[in-house]
N, C-alpha and C. Protein backbone atom coordinates (compact mmCIF):
# COMPACT_ATOMS: atom_id res chain seq x y z
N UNK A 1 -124.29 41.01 -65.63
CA UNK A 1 -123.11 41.15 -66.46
C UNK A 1 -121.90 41.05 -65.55
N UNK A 2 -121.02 40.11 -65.71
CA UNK A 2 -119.59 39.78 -65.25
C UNK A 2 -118.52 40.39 -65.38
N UNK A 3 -118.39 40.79 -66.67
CA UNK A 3 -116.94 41.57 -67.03
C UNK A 3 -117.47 42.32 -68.54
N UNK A 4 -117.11 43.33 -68.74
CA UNK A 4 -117.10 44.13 -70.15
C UNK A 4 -115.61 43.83 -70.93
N UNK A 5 -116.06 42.85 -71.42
CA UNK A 5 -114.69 42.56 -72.17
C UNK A 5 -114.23 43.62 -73.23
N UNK A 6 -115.23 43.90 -73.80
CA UNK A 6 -115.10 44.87 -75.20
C UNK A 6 -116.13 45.80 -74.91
N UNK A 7 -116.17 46.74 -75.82
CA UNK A 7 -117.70 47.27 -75.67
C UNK A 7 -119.43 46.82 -76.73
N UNK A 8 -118.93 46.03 -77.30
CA UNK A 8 -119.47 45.58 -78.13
C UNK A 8 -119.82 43.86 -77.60
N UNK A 9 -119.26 42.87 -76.22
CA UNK A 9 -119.08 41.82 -76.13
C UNK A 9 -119.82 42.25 -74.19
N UNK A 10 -120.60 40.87 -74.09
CA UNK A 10 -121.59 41.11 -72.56
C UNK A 10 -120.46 39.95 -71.99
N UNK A 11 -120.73 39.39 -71.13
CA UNK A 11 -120.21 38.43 -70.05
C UNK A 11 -121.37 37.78 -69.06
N UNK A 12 -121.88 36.98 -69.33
CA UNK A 12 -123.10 37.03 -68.17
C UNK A 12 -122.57 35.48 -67.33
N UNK A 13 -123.26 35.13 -66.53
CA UNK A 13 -123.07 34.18 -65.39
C UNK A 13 -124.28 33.25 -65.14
N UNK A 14 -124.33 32.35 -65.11
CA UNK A 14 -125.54 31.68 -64.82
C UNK A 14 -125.32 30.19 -63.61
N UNK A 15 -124.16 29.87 -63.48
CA UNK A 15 -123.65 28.97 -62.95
C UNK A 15 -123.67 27.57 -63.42
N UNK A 16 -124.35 26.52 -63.26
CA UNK A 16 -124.45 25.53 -63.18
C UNK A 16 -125.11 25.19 -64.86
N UNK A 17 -125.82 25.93 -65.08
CA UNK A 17 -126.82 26.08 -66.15
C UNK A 17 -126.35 27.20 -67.28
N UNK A 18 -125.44 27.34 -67.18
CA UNK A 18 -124.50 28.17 -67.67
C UNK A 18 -124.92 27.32 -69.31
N UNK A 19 -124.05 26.66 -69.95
CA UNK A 19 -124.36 25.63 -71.07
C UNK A 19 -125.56 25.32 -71.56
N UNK A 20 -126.19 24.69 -70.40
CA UNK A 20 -128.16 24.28 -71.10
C UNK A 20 -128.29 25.58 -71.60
N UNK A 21 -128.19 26.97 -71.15
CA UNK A 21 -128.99 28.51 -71.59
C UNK A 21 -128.12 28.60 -72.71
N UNK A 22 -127.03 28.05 -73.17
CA UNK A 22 -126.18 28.73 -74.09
C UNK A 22 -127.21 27.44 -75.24
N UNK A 23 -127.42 26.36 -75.04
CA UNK A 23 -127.54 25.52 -75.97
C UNK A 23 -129.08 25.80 -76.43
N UNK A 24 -129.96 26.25 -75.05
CA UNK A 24 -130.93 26.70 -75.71
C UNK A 24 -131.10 28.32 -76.34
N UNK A 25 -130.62 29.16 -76.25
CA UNK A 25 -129.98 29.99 -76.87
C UNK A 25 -130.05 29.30 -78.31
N UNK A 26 -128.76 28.97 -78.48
CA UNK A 26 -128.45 28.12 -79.57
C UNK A 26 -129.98 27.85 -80.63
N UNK A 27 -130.40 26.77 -79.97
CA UNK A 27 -132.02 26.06 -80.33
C UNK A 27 -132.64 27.62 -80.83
N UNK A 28 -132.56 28.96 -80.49
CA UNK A 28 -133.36 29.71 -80.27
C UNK A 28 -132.57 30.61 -82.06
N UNK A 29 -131.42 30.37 -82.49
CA UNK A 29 -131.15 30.86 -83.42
C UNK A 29 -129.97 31.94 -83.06
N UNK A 30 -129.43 31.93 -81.74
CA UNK A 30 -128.38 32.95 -81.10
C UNK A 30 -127.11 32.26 -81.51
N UNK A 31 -126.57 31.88 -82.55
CA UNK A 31 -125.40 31.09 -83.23
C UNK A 31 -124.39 32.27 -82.94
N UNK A 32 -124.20 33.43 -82.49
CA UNK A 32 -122.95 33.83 -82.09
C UNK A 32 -122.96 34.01 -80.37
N UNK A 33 -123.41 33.35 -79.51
CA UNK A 33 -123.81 33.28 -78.01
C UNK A 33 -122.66 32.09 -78.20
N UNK A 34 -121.41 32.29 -77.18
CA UNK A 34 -120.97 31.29 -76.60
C UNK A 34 -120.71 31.03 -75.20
N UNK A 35 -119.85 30.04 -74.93
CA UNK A 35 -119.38 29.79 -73.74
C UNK A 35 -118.10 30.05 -73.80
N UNK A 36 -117.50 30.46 -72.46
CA UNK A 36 -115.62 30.53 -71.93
C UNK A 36 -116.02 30.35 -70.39
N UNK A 37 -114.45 30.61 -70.31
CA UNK A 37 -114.69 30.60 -68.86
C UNK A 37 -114.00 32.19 -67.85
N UNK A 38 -114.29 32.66 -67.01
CA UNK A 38 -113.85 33.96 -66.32
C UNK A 38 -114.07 33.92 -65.24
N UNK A 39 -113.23 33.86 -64.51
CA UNK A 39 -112.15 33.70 -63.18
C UNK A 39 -112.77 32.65 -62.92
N UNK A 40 -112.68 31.84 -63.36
CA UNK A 40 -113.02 29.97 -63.01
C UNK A 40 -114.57 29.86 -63.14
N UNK A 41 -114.97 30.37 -63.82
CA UNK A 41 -116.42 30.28 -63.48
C UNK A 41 -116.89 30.32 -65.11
N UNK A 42 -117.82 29.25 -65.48
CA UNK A 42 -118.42 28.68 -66.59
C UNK A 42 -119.40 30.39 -66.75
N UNK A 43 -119.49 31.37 -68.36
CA UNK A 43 -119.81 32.01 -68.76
C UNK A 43 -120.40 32.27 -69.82
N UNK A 44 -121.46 32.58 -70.59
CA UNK A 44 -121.47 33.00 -71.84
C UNK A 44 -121.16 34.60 -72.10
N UNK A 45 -120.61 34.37 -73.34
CA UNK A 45 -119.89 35.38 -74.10
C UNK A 45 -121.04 35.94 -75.20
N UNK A 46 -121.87 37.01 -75.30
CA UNK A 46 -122.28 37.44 -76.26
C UNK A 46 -122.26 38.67 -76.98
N UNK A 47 -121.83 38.71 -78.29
CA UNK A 47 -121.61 39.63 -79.10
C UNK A 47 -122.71 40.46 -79.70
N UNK A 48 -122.48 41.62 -79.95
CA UNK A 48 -123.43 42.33 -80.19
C UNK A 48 -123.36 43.27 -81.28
N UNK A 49 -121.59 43.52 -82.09
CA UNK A 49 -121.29 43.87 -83.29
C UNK A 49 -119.98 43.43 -83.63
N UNK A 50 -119.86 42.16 -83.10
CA UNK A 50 -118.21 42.03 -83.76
C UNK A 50 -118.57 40.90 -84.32
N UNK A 51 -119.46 40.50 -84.22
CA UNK A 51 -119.57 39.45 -85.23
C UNK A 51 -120.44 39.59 -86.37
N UNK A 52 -120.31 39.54 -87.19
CA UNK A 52 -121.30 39.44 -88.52
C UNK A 52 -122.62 38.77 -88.79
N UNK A 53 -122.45 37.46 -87.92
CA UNK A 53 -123.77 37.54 -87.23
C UNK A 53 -124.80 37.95 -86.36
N UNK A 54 -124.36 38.28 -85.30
CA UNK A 54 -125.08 39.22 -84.33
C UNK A 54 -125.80 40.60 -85.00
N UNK A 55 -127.17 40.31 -85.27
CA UNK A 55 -127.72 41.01 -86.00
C UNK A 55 -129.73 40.91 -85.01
N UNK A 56 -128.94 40.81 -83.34
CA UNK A 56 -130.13 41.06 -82.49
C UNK A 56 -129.92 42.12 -81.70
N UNK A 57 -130.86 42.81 -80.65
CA UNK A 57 -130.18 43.11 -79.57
C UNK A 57 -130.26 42.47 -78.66
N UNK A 58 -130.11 43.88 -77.89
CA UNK A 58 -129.98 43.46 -76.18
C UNK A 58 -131.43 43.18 -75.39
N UNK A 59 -132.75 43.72 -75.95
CA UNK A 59 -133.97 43.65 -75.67
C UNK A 59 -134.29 42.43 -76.15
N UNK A 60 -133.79 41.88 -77.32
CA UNK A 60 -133.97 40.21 -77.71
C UNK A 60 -133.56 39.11 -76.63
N UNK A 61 -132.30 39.98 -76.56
CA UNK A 61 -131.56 38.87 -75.23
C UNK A 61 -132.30 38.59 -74.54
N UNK A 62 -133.01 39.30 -73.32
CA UNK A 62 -133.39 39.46 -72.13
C UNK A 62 -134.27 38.67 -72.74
N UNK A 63 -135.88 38.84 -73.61
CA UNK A 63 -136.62 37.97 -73.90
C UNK A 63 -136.29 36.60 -74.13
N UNK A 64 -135.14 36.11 -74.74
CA UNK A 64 -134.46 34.83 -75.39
C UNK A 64 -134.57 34.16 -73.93
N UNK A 65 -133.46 35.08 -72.96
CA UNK A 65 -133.21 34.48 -71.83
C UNK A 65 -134.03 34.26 -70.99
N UNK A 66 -135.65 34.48 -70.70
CA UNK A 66 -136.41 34.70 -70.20
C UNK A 66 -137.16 33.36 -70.85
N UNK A 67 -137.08 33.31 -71.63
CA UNK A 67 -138.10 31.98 -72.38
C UNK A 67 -137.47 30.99 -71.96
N UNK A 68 -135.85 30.73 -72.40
CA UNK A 68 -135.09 29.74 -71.89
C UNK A 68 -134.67 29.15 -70.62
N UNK A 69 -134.59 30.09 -69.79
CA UNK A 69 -134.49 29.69 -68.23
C UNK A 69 -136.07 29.31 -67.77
N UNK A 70 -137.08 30.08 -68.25
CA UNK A 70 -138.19 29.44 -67.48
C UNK A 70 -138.91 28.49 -68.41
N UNK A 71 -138.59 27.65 -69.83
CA UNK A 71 -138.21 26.45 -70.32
C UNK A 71 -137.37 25.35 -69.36
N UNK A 72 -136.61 25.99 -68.86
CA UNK A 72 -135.71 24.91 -68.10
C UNK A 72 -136.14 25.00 -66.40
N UNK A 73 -136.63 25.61 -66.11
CA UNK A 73 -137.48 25.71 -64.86
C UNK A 73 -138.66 24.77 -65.02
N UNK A 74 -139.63 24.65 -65.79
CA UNK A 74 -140.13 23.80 -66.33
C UNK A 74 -140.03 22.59 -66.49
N UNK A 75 -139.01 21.97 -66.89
CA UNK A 75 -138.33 20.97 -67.13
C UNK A 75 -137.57 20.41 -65.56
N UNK A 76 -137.28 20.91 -64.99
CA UNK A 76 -136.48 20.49 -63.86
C UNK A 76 -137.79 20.49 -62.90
N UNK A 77 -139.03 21.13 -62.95
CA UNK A 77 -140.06 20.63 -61.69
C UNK A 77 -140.99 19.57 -62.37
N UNK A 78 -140.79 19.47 -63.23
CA UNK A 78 -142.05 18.20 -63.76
C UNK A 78 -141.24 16.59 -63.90
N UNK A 79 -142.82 16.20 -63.36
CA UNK A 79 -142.57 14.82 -63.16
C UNK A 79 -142.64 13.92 -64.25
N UNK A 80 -141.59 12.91 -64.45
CA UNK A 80 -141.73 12.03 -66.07
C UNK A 80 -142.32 11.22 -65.51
């Protein structure tokens, strides 16, 4: 976690891959997970009661994010 914007809003960091995790996110049904940016650095923004959708938690997250990064770990060592 990057910054506590709100108390209800995470900040996380991923760098480079920042976007692919937000899009697979996305793919995954996390439609209030976005992207910004904080102190120059590509971020997702996720809500956890200010939005009307956000109706997961934080134990979802970690699993979501866990499927998705090692989905894309996956993808970046295999050969086409």
């Amino acid at each position: 976690m990057l910054h506590d914007l709100m108390p209800d809003v995470v900040t996380i960091g991923f760098g480079a891959r920042t976007d692919a995790i937000c899009k697979g996110l996305h793919n995954r049904g996390w439609s209030f997970v976005g992207t910004g940016e904080w102190q120059g650095e590509r971020v997702l923004g996720v809500s956890f009661a200010g939005d009307r959708r956000a109706t997961r938690t934080a134990d979802e997250l970690v699993a979501a994010l866990i499927a998705v990064v090692g989905e894309l770990e996956v993808a970046e060592t295999r050969v086409w």
